[in-house]
PDB file of N, CA and C in Angstrom:
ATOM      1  N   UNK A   1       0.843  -1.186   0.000  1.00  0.00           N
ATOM      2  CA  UNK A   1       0.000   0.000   0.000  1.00  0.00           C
ATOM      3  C   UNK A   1       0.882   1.241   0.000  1.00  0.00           C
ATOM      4  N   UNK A   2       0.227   2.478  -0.765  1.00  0.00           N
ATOM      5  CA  UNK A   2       1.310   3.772  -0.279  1.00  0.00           C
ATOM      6  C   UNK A   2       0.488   4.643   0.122  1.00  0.00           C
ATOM      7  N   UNK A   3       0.751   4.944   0.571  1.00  0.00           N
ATOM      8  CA  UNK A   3       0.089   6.365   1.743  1.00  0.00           C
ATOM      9  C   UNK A   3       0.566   7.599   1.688  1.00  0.00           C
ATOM     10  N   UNK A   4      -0.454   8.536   1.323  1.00  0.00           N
ATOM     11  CA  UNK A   4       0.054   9.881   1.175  1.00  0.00           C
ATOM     12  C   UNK A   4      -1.102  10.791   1.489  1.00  0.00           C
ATOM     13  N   UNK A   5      -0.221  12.437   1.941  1.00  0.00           N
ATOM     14  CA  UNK A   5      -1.818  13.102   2.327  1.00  0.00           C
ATOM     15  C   UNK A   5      -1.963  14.267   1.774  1.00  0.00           C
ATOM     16  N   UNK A   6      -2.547  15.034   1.421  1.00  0.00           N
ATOM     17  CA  UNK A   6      -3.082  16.032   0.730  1.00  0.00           C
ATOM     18  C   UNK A   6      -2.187  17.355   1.347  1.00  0.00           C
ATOM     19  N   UNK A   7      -1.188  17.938   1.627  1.00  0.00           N
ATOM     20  CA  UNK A   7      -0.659  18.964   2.226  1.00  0.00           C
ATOM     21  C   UNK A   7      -1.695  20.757   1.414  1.00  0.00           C
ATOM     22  N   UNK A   8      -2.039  20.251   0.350  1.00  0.00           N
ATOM     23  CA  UNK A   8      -2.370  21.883  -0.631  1.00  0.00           C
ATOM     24  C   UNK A   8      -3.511  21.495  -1.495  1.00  0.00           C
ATOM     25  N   UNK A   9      -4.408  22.526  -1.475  1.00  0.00           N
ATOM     26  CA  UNK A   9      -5.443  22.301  -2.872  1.00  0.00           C
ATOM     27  C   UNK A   9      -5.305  24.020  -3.216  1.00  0.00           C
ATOM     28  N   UNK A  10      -4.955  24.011  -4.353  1.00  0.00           N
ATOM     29  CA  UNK A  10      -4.959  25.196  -5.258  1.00  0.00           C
ATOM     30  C   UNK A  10      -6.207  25.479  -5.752  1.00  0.00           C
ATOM     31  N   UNK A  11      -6.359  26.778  -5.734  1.00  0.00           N
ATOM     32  CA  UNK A  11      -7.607  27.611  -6.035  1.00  0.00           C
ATOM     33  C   UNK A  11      -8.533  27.326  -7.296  1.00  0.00           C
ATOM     34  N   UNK A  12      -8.248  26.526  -8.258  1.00  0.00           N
ATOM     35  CA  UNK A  12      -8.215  26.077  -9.810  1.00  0.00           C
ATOM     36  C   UNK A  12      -8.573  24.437  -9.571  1.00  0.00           C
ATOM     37  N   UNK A  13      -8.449  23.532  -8.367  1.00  0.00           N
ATOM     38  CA  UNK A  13      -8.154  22.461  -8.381  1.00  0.00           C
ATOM     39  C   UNK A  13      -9.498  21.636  -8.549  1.00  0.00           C
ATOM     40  N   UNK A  14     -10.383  22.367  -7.822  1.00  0.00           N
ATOM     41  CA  UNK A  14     -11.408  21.081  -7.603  1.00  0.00           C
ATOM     42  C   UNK A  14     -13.101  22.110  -8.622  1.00  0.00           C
ATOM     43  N   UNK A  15     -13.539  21.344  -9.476  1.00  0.00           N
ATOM     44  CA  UNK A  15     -14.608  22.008 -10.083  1.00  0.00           C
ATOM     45  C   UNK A  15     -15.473  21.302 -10.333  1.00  0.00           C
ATOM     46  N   UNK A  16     -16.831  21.189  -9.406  1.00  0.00           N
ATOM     47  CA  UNK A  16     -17.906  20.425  -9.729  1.00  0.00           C
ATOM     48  C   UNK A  16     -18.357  19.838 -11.153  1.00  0.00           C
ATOM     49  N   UNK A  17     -18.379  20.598 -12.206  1.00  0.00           N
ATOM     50  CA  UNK A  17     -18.629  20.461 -13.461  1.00  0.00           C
ATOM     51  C   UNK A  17     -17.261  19.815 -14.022  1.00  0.00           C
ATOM     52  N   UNK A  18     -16.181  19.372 -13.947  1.00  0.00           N
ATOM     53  CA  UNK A  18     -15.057  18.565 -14.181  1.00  0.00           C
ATOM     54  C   UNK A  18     -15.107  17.694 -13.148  1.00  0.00           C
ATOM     55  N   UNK A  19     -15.530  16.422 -13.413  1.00  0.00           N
ATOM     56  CA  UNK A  19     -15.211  14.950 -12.037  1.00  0.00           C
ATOM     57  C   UNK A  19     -13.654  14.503 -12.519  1.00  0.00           C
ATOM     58  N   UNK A  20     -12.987  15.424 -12.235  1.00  0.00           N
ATOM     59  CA  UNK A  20     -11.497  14.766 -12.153  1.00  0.00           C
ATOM     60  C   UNK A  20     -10.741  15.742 -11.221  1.00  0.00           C
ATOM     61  N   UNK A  21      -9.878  15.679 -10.709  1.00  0.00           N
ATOM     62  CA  UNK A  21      -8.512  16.076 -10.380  1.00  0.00           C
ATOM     63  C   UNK A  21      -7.623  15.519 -10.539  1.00  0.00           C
ATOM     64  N   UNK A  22      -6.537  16.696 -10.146  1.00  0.00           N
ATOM     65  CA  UNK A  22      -4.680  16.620 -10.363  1.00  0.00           C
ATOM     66  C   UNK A  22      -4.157  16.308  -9.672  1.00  0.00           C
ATOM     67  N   UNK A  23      -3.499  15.666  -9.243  1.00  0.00           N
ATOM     68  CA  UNK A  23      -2.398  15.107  -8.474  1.00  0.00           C
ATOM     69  C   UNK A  23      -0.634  15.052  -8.330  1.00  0.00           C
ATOM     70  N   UNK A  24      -0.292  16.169  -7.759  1.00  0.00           N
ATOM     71  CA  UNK A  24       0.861  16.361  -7.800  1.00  0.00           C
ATOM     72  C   UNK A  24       2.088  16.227  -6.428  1.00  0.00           C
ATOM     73  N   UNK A  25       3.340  16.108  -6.305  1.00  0.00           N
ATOM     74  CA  UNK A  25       4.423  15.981  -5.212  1.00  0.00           C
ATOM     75  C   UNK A  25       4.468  17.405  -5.076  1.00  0.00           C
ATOM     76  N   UNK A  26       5.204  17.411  -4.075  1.00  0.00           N
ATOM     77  CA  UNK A  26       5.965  18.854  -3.525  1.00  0.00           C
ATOM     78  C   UNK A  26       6.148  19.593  -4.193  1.00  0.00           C
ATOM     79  N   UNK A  27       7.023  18.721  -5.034  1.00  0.00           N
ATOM     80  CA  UNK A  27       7.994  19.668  -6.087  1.00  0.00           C
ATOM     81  C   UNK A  27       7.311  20.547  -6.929  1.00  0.00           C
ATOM     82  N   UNK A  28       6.021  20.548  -6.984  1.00  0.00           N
ATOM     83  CA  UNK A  28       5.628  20.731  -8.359  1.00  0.00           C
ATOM     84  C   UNK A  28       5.187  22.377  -8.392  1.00  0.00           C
ATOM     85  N   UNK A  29       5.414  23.232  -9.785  1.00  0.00           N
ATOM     86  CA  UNK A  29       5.723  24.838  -9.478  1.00  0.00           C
ATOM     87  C   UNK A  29       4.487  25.281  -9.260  1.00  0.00           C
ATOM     88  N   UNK A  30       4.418  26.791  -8.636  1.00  0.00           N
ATOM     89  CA  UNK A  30       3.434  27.493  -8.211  1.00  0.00           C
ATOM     90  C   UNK A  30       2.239  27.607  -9.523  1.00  0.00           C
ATOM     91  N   UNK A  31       2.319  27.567 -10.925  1.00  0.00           N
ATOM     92  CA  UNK A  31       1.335  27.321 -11.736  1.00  0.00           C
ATOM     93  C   UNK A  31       0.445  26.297 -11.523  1.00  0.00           C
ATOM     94  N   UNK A  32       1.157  24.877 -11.679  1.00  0.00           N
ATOM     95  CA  UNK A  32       0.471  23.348 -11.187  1.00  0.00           C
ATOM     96  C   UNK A  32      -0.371  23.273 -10.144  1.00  0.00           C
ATOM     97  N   UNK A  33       0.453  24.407  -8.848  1.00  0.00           N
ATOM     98  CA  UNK A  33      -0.384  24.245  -7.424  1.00  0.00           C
ATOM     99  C   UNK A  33      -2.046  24.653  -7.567  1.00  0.00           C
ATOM    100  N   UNK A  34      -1.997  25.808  -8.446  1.00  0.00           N
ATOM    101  CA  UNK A  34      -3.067  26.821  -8.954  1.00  0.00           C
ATOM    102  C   UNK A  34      -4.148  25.376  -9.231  1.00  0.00           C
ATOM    103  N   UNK A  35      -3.658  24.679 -10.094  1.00  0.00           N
ATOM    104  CA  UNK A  35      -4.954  23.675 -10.096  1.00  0.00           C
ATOM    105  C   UNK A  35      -4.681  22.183  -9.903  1.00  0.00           C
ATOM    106  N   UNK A  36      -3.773  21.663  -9.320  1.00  0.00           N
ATOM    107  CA  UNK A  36      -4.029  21.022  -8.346  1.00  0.00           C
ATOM    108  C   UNK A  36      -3.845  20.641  -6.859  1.00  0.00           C
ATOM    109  N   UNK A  37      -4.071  19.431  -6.764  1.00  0.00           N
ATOM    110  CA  UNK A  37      -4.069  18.880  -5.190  1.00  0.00           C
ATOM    111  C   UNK A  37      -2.719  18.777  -4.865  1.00  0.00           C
ATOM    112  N   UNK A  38      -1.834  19.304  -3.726  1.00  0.00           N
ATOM    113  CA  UNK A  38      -0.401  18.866  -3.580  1.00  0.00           C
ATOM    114  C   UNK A  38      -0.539  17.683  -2.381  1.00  0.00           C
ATOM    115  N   UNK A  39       0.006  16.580  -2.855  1.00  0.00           N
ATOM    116  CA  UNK A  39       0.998  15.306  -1.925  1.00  0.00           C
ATOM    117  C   UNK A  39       1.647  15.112  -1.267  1.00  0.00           C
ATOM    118  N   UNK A  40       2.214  14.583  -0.385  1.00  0.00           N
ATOM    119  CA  UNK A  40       3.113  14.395   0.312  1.00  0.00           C
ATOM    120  C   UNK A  40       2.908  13.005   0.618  1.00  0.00           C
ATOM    121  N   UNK A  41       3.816  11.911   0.182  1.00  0.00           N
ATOM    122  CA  UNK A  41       3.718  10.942   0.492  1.00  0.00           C
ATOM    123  C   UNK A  41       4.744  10.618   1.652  1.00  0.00           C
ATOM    124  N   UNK A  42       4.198   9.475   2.354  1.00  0.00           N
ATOM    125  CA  UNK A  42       4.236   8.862   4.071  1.00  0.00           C
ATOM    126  C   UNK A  42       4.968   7.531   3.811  1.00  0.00           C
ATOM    127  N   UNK A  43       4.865   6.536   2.772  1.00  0.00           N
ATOM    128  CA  UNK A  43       5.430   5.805   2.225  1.00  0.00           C
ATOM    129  C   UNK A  43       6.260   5.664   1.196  1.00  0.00           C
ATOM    130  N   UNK A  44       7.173   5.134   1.336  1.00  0.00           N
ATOM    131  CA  UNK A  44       8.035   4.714   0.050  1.00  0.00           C
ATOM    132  C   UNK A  44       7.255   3.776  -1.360  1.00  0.00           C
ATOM    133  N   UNK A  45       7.602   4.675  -2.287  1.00  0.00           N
ATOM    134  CA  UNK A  45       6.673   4.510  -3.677  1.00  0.00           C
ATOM    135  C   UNK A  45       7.575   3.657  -4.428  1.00  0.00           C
ATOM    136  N   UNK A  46       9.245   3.133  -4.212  1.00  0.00           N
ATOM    137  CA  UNK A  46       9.931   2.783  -5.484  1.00  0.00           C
ATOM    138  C   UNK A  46       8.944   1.354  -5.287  1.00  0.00           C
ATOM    139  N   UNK A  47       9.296   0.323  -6.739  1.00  0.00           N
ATOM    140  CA  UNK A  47       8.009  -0.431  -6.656  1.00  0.00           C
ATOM    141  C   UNK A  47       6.564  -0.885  -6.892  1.00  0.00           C
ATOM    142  N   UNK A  48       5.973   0.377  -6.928  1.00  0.00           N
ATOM    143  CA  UNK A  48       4.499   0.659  -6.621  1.00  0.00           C
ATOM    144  C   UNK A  48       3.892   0.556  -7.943  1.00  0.00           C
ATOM    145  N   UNK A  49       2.638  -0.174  -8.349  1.00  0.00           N
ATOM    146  CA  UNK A  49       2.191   0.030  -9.378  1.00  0.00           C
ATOM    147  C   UNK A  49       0.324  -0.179  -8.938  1.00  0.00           C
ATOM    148  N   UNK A  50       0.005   0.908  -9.315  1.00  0.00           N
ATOM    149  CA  UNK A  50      -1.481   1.020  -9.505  1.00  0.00           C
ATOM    150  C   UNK A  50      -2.133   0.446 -10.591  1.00  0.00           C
ATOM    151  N   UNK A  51      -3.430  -0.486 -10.456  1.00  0.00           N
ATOM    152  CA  UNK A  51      -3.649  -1.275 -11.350  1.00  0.00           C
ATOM    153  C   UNK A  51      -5.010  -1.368 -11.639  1.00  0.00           C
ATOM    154  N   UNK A  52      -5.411  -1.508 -12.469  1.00  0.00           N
ATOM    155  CA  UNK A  52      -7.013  -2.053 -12.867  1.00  0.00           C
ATOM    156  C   UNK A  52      -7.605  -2.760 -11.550  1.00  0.00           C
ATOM    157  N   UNK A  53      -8.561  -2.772 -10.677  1.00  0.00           N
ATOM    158  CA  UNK A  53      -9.140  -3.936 -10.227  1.00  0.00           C
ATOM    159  C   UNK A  53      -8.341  -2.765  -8.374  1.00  0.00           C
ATOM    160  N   UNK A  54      -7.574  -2.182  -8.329  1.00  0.00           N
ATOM    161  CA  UNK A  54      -6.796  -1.692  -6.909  1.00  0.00           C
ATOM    162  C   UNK A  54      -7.968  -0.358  -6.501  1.00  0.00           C
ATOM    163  N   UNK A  55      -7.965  -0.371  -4.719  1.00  0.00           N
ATOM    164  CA  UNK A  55      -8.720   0.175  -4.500  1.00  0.00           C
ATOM    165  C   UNK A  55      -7.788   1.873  -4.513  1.00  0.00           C
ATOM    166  N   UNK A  56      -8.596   2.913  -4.054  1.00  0.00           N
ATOM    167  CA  UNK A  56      -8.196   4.000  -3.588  1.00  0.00           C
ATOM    168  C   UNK A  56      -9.111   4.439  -3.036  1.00  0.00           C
ATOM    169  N   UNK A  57      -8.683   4.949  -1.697  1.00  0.00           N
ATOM    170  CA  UNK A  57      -9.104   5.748  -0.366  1.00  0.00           C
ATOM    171  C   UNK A  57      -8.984   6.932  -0.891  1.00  0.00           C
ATOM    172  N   UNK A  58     -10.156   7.824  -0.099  1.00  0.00           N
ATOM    173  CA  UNK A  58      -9.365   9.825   0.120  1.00  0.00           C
ATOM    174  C   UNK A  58     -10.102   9.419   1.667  1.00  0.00           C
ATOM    175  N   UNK A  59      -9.398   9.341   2.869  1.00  0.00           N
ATOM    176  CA  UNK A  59     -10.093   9.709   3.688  1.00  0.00           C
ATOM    177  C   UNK A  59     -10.968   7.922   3.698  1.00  0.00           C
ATOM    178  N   UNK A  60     -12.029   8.192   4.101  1.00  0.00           N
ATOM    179  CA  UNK A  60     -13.244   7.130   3.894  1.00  0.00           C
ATOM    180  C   UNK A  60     -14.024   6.674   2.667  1.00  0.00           C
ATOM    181  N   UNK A  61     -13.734   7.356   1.638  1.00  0.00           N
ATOM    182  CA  UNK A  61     -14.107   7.328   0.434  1.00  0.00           C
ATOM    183  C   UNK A  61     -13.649   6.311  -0.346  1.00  0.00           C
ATOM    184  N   UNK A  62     -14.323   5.491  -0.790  1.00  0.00           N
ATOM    185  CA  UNK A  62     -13.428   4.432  -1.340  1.00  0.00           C
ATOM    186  C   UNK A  62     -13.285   4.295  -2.972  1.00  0.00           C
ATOM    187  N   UNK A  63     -12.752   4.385  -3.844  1.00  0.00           N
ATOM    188  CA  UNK A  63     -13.176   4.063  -4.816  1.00  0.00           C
ATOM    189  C   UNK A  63     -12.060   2.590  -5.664  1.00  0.00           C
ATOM    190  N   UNK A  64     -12.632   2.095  -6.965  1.00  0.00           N
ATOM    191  CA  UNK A  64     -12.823   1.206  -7.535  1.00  0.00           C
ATOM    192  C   UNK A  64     -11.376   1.566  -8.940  1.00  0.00           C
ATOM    193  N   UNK A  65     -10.598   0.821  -9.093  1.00  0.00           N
ATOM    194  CA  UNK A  65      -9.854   1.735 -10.162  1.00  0.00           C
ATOM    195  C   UNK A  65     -10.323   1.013 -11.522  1.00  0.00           C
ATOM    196  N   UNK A  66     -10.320   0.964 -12.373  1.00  0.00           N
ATOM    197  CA  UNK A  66     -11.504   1.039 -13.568  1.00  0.00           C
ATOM    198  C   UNK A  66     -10.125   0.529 -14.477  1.00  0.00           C
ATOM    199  N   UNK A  67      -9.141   1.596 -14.680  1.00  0.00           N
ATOM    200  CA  UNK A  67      -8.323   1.580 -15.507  1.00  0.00           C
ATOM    201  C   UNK A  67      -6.900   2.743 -15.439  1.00  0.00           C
ATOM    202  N   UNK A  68      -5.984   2.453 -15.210  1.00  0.00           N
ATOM    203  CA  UNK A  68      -4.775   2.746 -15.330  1.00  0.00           C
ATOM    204  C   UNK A  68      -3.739   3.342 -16.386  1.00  0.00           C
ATOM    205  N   UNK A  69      -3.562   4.563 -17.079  1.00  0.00           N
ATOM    206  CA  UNK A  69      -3.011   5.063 -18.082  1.00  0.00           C
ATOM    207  C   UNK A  69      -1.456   4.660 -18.310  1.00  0.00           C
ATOM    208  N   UNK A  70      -0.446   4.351 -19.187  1.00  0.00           N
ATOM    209  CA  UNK A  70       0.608   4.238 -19.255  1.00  0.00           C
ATOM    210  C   UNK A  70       1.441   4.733 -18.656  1.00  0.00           C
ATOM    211  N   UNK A  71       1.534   6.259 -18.672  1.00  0.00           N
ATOM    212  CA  UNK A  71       1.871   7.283 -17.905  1.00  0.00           C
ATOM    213  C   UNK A  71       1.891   7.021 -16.589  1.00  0.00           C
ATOM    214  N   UNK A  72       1.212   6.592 -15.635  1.00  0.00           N
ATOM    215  CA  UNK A  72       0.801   6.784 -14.225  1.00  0.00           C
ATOM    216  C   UNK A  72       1.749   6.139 -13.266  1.00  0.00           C
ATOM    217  N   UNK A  73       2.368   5.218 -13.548  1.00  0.00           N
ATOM    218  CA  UNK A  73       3.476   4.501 -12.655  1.00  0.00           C
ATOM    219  C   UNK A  73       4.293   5.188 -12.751  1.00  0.00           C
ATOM    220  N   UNK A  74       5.167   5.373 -13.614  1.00  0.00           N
ATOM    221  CA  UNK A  74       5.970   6.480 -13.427  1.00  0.00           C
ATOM    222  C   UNK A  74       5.872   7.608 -13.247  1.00  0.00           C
ATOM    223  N   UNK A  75       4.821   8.684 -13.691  1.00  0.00           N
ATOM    224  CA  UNK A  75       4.310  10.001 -13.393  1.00  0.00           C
ATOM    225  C   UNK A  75       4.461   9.570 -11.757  1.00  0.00           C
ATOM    226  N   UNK A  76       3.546   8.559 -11.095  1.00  0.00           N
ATOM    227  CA  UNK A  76       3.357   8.721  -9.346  1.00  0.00           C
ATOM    228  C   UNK A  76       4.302   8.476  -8.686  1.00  0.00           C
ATOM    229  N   UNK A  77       5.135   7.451  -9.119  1.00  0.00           N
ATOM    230  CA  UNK A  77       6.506   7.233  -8.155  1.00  0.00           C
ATOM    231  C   UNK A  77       7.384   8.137  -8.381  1.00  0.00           C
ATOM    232  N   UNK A  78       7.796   8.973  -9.644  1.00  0.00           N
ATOM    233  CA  UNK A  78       8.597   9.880  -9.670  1.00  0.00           C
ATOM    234  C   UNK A  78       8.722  11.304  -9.146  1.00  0.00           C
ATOM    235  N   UNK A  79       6.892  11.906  -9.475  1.00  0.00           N
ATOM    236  CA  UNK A  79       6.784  13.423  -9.297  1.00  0.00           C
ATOM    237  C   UNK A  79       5.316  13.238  -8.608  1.00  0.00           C
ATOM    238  N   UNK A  80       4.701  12.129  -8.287  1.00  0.00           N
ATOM    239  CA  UNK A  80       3.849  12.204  -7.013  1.00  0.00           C
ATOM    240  C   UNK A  80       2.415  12.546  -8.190  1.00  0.00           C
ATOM    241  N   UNK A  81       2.717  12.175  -9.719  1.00  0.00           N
ATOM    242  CA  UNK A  81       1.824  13.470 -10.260  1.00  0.00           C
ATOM    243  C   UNK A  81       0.578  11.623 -11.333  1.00  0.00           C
ATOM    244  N   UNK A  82      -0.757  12.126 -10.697  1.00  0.00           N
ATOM    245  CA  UNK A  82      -1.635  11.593 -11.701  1.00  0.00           C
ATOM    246  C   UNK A  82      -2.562  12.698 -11.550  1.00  0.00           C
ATOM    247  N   UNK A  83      -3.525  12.015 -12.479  1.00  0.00           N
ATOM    248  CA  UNK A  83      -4.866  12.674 -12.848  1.00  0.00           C
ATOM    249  C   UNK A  83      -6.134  11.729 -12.186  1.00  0.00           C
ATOM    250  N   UNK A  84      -6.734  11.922 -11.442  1.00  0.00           N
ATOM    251  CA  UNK A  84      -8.071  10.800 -11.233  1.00  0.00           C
ATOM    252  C   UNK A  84      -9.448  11.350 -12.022  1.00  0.00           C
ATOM    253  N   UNK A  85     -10.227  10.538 -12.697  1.00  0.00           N
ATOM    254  CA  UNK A  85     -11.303  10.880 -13.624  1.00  0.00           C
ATOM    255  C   UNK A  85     -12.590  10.364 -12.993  1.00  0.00           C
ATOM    256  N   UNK A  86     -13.297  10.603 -12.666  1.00  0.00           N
ATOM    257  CA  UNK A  86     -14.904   9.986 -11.815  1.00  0.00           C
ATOM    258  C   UNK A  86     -15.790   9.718 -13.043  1.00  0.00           C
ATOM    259  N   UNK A  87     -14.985   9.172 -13.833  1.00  0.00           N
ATOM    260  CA  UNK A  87     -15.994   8.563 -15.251  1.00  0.00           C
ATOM    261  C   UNK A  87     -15.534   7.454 -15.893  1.00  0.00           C
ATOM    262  N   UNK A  88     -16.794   6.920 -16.387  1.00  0.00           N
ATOM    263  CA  UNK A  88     -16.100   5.629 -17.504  1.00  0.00           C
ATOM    264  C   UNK A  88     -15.081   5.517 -18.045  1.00  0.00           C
ATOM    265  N   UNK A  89     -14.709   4.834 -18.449  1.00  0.00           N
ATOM    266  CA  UNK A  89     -12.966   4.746 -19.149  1.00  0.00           C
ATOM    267  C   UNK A  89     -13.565   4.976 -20.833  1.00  0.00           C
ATOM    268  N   UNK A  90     -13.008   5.948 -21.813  1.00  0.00           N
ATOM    269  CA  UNK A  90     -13.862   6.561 -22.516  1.00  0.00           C
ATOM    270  C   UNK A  90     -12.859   5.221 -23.981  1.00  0.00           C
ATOM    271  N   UNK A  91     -13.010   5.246 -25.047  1.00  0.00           N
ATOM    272  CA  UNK A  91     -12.873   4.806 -25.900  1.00  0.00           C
ATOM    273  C   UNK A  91     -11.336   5.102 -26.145  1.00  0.00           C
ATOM    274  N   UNK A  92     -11.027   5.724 -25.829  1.00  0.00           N
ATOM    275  CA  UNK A  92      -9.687   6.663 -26.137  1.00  0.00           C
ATOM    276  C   UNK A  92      -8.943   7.463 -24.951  1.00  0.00           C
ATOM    277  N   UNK A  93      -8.454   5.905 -23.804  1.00  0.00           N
ATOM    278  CA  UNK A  93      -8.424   6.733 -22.407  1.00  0.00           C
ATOM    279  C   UNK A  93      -7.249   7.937 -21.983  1.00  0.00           C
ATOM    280  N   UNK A  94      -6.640   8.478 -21.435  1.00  0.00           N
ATOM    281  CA  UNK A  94      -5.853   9.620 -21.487  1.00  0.00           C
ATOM    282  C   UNK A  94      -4.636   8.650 -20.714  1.00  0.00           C
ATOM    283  N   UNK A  95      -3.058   8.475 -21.222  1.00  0.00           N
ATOM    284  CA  UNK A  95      -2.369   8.017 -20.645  1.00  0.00           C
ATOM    285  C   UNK A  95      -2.150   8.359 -19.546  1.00  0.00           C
ATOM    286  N   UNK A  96      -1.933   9.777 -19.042  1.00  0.00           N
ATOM    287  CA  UNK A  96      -1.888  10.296 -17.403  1.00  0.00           C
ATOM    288  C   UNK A  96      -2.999   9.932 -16.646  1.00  0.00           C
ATOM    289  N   UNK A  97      -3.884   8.924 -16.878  1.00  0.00           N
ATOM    290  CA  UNK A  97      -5.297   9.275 -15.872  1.00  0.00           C
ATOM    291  C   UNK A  97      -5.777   7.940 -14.884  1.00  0.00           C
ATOM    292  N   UNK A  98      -6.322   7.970 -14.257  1.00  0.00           N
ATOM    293  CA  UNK A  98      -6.574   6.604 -13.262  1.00  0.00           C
ATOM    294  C   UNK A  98      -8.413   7.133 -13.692  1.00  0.00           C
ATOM    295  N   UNK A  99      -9.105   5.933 -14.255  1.00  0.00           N
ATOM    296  CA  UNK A  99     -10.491   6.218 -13.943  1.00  0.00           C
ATOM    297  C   UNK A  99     -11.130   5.116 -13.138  1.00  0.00           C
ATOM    298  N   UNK A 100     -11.926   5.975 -12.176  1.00  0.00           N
ATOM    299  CA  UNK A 100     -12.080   4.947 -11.102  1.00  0.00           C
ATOM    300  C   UNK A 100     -13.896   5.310 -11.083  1.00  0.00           C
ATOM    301  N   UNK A 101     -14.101   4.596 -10.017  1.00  0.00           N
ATOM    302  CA  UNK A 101     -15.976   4.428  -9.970  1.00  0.00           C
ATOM    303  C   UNK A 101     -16.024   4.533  -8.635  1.00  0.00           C
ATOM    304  N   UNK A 102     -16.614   4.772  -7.723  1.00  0.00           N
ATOM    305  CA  UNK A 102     -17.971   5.816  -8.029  1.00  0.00           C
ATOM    306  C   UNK A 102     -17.821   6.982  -8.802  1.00  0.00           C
ATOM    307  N   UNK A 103     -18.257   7.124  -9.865  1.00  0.00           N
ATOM    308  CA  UNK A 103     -18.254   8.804 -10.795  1.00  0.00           C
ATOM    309  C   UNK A 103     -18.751   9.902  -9.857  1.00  0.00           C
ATOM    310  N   UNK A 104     -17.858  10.438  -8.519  1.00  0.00           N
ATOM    311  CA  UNK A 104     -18.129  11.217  -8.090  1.00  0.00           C
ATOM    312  C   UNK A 104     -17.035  11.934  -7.437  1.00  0.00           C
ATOM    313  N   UNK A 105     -17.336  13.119  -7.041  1.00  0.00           N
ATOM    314  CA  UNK A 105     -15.720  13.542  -7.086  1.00  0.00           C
ATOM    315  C   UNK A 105     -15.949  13.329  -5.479  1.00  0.00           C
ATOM    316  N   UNK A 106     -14.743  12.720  -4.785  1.00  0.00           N
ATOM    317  CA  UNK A 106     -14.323  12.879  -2.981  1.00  0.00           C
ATOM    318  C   UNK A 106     -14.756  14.134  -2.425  1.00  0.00           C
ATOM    319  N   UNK A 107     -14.605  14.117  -1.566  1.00  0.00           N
ATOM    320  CA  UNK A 107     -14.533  15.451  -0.892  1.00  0.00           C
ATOM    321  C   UNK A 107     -13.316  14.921  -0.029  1.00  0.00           C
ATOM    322  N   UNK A 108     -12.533  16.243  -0.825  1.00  0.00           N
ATOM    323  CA  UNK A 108     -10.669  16.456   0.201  1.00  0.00           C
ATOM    324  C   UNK A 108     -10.857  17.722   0.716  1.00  0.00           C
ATOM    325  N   UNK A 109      -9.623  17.489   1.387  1.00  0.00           N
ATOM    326  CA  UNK A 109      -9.283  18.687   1.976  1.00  0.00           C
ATOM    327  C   UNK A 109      -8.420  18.956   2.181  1.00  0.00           C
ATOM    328  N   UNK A 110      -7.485  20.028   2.911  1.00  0.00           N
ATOM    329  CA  UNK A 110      -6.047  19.731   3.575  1.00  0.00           C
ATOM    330  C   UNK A 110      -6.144  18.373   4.590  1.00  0.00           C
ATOM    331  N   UNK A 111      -5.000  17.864   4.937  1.00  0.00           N
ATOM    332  CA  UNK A 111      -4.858  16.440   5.297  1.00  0.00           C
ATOM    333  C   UNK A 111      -5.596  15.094   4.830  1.00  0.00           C
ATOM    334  N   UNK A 112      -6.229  15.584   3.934  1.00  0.00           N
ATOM    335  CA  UNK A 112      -7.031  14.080   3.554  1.00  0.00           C
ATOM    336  C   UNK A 112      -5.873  13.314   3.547  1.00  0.00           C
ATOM    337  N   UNK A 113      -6.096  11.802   3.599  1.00  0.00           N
ATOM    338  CA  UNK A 113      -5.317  11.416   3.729  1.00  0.00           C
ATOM    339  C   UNK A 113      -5.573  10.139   2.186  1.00  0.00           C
ATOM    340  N   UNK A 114      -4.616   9.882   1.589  1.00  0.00           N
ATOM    341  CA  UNK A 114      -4.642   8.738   0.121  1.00  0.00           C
ATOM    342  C   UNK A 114      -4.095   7.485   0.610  1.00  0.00           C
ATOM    343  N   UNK A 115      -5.001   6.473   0.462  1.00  0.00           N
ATOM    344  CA  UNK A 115      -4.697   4.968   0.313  1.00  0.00           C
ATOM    345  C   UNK A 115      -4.948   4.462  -0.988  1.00  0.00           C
ATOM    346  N   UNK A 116      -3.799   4.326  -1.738  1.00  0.00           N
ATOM    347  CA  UNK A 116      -3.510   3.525  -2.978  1.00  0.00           C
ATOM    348  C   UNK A 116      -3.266   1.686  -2.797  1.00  0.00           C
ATOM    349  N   UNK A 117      -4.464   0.929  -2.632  1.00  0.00           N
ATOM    350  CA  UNK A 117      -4.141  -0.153  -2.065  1.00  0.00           C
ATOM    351  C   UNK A 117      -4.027  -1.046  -3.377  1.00  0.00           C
TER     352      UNK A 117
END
C-alpha cells in the first residue's frame, strides 16, 4: 500500500462540473499548485504500481480503479503526479489518468489522507 496526504489544494483544483482532479508531489511549481491537489507521500513509492481492479481511499471514500493510463506509474513514483477521472474509461483513455468508480468527485481537503491499495 502507499500512503500519502493532501498537504495543498490550489484555487483552480477542484470544479464540480469537471469529475477529475490533479495530483501532484511537492515539487511541483506554483502554476500546477493553482490547479491542483499537492501530496506528500508517508510511504516509500519505489516499486508501486497502480492497477485495474486496486482500491483508492481519500479519507473514507473508497473508490474502484476502472483503468490505469501508461503514464501513471511512473508520473506517481517519480513526481507524485496523476490525474483521477470519476468517469467511464472513454474509448480513447488519457495516458496520465486513473479512472475509477464511483463517478463522483471525494470530498478532500487539507490532510485528507490517500490509500492507494
Amino acid at each position: 500500500m502507499l500512503k500519502s496526504k493532501i498537504t495543498f489544494i490550489g484555487q483552480q483544483a477542484i470544479d464540480d462540473k469537471q469529475p477529475l482532479f490533479i495530483l501532484f508531489g511537492e515539487e511541483a511549481t506554483d502554476r500546477l499548485r493553482e490547479v491542483s491537489a499537492i501530496q506528500r507521500f508517508e510511504t516509500d513509492m519505489s516499486g508501486y504500481a497502480l492497477q485495474a481492479g486496486s482500491t483508492v481511499e481519500f479519507d473514507d471514500q473508497t473508490y474502484q480503479v476502472d483503468y490505469v493510463g501508461e503514464l501513471v506509474k511512473d508520473n506517481l513514483t517519480t513526481i507524485g503526479h496523476t490525474v483521477f477521472s470519476f468517469t467511464p474509461v472513454p474509448d480513447n483513455p488519457q495516458a496520465n489518468m486513473v479512472y475509477v468508480h464511483p463517478y463522483q468527485l471525494p470530498e478532500i481537503k487539507k490532510g485528507t489522507e490517500i490509500k492507494y491499495n
